[in-house]
Protein backbone atom coordinates (compact mmCIF):
# COMPACT_ATOMS: atom_id res chain seq x y z
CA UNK A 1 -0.88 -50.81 9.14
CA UNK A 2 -4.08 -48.66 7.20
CA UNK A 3 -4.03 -46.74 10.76
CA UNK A 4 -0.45 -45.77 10.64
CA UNK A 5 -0.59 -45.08 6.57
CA UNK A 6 -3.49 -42.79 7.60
CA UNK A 7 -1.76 -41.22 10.10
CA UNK A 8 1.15 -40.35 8.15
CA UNK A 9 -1.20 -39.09 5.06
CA UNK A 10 -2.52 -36.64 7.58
CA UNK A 11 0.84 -35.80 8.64
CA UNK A 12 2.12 -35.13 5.38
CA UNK A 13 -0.75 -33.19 4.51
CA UNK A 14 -0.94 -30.82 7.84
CA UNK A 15 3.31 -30.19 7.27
CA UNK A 16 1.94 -29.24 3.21
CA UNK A 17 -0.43 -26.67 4.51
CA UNK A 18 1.87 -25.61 7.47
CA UNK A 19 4.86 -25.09 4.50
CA UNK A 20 2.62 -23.33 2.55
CA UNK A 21 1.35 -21.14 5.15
CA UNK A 22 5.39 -20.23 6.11
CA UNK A 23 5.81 -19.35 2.02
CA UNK A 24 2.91 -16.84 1.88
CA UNK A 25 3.49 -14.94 5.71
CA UNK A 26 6.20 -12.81 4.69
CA UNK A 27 4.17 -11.59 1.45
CA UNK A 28 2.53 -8.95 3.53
CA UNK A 29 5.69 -8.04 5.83
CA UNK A 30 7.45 -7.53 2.52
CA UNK A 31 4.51 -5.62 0.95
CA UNK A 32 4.78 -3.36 4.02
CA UNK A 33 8.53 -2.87 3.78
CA UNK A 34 8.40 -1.75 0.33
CA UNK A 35 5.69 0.42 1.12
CA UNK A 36 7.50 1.85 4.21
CA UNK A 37 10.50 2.81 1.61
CA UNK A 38 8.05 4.36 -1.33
CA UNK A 39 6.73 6.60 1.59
CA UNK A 40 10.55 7.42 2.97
CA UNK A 41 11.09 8.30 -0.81
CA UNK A 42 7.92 10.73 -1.49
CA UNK A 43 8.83 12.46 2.11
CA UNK A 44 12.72 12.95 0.52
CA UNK A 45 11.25 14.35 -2.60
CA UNK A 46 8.89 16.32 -1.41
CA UNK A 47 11.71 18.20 0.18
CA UNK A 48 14.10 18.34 -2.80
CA UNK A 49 11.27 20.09 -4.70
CA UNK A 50 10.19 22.37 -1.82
CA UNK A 51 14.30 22.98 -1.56
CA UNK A 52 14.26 23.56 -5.16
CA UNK A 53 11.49 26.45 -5.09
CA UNK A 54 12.60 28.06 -2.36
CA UNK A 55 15.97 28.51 -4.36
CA UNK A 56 14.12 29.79 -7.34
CA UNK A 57 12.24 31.94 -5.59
CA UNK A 58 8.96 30.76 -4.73
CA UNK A 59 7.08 31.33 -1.67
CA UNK A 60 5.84 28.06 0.43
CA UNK A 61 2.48 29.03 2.17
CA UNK A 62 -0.43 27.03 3.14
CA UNK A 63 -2.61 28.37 0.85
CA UNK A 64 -0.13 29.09 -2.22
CA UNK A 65 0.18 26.09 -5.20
CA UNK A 66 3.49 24.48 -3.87
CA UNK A 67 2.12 24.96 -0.13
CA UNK A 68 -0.91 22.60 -1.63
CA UNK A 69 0.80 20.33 -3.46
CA UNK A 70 3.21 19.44 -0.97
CA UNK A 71 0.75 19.04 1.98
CA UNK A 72 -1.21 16.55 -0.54
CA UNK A 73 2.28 15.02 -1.09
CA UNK A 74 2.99 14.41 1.79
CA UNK A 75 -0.46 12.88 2.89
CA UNK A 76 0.31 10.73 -0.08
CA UNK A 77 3.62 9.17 1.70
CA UNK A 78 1.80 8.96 5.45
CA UNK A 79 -1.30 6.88 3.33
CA UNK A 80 1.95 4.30 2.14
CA UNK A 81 3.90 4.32 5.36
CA UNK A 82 2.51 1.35 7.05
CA UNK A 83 4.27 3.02 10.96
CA UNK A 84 1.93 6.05 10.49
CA UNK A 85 -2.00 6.68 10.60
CA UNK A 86 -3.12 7.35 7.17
CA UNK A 87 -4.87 10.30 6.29
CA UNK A 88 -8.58 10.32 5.46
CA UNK A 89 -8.95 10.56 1.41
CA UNK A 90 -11.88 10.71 -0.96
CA UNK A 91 -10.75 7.08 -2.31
CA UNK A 92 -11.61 5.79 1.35
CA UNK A 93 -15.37 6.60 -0.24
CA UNK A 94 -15.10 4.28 -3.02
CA UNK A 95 -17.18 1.61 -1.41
CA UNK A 96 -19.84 3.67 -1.40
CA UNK A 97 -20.75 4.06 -5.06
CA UNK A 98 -22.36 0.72 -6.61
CA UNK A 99 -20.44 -1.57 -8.50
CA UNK A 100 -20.14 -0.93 -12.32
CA UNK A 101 -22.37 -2.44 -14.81
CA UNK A 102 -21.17 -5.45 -16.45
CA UNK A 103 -20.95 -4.34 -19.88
CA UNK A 104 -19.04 -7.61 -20.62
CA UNK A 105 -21.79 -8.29 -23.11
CA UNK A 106 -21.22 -5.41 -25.86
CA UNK A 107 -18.66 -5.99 -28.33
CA UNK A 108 -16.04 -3.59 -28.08
């Protein structure tokens, strides 16, 4: 009787943890959908604006303002779009500089 009340604690407790496990997996399939849309977004307005200038006048070239700003744009939507590489960015850096001081201590 203690032997089969055991085994049915255990049981109880391995389906918890197993329904758990089944709430949080679609977290980062969900996290990558939305992520997959914000980049589809960017890449659609990216080319209103470029459309935009080029009806107002301005000249798209690598090395003019819009020709910068929308190759950075752009970079921008490949670094959310979990289906393509992301881009190499100075933020990739960030775990190179030490952590802040813990200023927790002054009064603000």
């Amino acid at each position: 009787m203690v032997e089969a009340r055991r085994r049915r604690e255990a049981e109880l407790q391995l389906l918890r943890r197993r329904i758990e496990e089944e709430k949080r997996r679609p977290e980062p399939l969900c996290q990558e959908a939305e992520n997959w849309e914000k980049a589809k977004v960017i890449r659609k307005y990216v080319l209103e604006v470029m459309e935009l200038k080029k009806q107002q006048g301005e000249v798209l070239g690598p090395d003019t303002p819009l020709g910068i700003w929308v190759a950075w744009a752009l970079q921008q939507a490949d670094r959310f779009d979990p289906l393509t590489k992301s881009p190499p960015s100075i933020l990739d850096r960030k775990k190179e500089l030490p952590p802040p001081p813990n200023d927790s201590w002054r009064f603000r």
